[in-house]
C-alpha atoms as a PDB file:
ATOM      1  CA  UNK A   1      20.329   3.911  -0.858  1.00  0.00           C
ATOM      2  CA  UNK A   2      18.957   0.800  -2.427  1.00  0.00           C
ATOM      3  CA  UNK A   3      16.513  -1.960  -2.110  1.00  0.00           C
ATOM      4  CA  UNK A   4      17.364  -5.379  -3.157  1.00  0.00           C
ATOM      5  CA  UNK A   5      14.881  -8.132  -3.325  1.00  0.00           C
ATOM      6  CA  UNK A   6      15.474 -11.763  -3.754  1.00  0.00           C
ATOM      7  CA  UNK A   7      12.972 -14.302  -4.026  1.00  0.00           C
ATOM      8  CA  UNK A   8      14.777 -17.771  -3.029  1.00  0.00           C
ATOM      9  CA  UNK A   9      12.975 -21.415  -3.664  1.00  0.00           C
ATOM     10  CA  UNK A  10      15.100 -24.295  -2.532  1.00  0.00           C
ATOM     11  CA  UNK A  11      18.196 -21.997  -1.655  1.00  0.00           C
ATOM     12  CA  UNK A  12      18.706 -20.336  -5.065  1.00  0.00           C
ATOM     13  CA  UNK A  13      17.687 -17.121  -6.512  1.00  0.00           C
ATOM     14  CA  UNK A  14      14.889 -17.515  -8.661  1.00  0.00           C
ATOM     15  CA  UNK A  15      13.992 -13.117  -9.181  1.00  0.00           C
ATOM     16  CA  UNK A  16      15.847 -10.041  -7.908  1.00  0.00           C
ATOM     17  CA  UNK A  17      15.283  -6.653  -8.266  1.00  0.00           C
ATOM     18  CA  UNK A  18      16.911  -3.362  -6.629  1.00  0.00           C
ATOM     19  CA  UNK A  19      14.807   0.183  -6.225  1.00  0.00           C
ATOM     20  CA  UNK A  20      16.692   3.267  -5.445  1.00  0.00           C
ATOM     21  CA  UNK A  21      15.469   5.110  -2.604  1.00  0.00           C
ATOM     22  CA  UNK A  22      16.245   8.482  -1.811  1.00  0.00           C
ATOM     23  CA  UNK A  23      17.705   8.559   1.556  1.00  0.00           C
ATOM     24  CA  UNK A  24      20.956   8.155   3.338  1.00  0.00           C
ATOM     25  CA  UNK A  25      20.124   5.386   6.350  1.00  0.00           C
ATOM     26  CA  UNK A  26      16.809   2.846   7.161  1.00  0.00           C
ATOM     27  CA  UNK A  27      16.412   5.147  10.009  1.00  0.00           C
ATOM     28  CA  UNK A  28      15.304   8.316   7.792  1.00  0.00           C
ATOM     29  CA  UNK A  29      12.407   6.130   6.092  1.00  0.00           C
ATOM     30  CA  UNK A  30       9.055   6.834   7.552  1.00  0.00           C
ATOM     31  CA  UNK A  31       7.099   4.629   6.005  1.00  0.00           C
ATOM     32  CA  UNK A  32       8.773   1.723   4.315  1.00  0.00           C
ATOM     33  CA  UNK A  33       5.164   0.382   2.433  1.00  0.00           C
ATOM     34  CA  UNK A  34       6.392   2.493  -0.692  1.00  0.00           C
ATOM     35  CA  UNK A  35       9.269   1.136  -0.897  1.00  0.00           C
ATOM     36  CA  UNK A  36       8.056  -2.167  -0.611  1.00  0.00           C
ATOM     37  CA  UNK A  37       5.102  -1.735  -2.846  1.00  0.00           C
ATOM     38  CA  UNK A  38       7.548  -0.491  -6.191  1.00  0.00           C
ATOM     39  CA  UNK A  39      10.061  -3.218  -5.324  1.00  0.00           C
ATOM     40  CA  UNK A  40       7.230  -6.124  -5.509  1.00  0.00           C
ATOM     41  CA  UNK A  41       5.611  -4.149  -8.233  1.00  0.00           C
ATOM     42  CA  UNK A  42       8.819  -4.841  -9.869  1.00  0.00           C
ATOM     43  CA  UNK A  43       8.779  -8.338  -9.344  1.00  0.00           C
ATOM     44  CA  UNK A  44       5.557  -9.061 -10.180  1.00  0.00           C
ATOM     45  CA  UNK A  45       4.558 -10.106  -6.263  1.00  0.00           C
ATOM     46  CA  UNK A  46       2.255  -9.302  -3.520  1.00  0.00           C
ATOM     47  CA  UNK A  47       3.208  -6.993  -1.331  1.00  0.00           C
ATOM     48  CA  UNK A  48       3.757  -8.951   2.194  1.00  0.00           C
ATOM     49  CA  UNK A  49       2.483  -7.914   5.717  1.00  0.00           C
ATOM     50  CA  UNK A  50       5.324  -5.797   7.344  1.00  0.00           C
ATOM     51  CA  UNK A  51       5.957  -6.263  10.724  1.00  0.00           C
ATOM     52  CA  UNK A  52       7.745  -4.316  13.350  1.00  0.00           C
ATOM     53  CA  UNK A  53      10.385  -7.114  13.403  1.00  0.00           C
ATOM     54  CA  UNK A  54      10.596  -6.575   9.678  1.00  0.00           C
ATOM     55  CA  UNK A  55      11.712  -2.949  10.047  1.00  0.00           C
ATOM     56  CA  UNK A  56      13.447  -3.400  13.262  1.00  0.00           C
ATOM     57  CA  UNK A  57      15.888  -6.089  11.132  1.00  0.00           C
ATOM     58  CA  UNK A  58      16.165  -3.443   8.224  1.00  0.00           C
ATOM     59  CA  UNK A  59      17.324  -0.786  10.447  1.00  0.00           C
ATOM     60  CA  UNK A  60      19.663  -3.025  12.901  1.00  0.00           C
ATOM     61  CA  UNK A  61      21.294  -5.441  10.089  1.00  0.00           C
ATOM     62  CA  UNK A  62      20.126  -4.125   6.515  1.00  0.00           C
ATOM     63  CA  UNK A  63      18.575  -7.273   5.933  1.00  0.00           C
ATOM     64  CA  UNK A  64      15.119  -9.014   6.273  1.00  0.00           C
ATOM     65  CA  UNK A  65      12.872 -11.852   5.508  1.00  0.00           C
ATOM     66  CA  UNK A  66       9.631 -12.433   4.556  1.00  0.00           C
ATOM     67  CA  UNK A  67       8.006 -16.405   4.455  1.00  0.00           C
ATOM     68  CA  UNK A  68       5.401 -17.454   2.998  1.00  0.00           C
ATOM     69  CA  UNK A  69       3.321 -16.946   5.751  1.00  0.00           C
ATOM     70  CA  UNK A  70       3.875 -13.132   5.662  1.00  0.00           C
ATOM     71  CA  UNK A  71       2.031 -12.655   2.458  1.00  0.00           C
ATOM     72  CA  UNK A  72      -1.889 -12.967   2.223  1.00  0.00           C
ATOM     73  CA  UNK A  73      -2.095 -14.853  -0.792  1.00  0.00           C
ATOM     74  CA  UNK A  74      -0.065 -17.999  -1.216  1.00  0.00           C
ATOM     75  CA  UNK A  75       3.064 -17.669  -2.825  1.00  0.00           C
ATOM     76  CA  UNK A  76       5.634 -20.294  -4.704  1.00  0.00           C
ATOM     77  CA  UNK A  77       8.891 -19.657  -2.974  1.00  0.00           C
ATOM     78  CA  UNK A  78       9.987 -20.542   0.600  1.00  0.00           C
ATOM     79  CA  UNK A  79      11.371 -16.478   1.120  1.00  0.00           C
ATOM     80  CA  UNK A  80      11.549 -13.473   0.198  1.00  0.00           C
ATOM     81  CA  UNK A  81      14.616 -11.544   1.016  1.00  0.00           C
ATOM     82  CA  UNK A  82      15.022  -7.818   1.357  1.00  0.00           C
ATOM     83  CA  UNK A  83      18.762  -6.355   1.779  1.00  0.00           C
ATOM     84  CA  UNK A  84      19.268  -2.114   1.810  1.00  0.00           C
ATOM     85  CA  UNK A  85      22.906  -0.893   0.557  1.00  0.00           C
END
């Protein structure tokens, strides 16, 4: 499976990235702060607060977002999307 992170200001793409993970569903990930941690790594970004919502999304839709007001230090974009396939 992959990881594919978008960070959108003013509804276009401004950075994506996608890191492989080795599993077959979001269900079989214990601990998705690795994950999360190489994918911002890779786009140069802090890594946001995750929040039961967050992984509740990933596993029910494949799909997340993260605002602004998810990250502890300010950020130039208005959200940062996450999207497994």
């Amino acid at each position: 499976m992959k990881i594919w992170g978008k960070i959108r200001r003013d509804n276009r793409t401004v950075k994506n990235e996608t890191v492989v993970i080795h599993v077959k569903s979001a269900y079989e990930v214990e601990d998705w702060g690795e994950p999360f941690a190489a994918l911002c790594h890779k786009l140069n970004l802090s890594r946001p607060v995750i929040l039961s919502k967050h992984v509740r999304d990933l596993e029910k839709f494949s799909h997340t977002v993260f605002f602004p007001s998810d990250f502890m230090e300010p950020v130039d974009f208005d959200r940062f999307e996450i999207e497994l396939f």
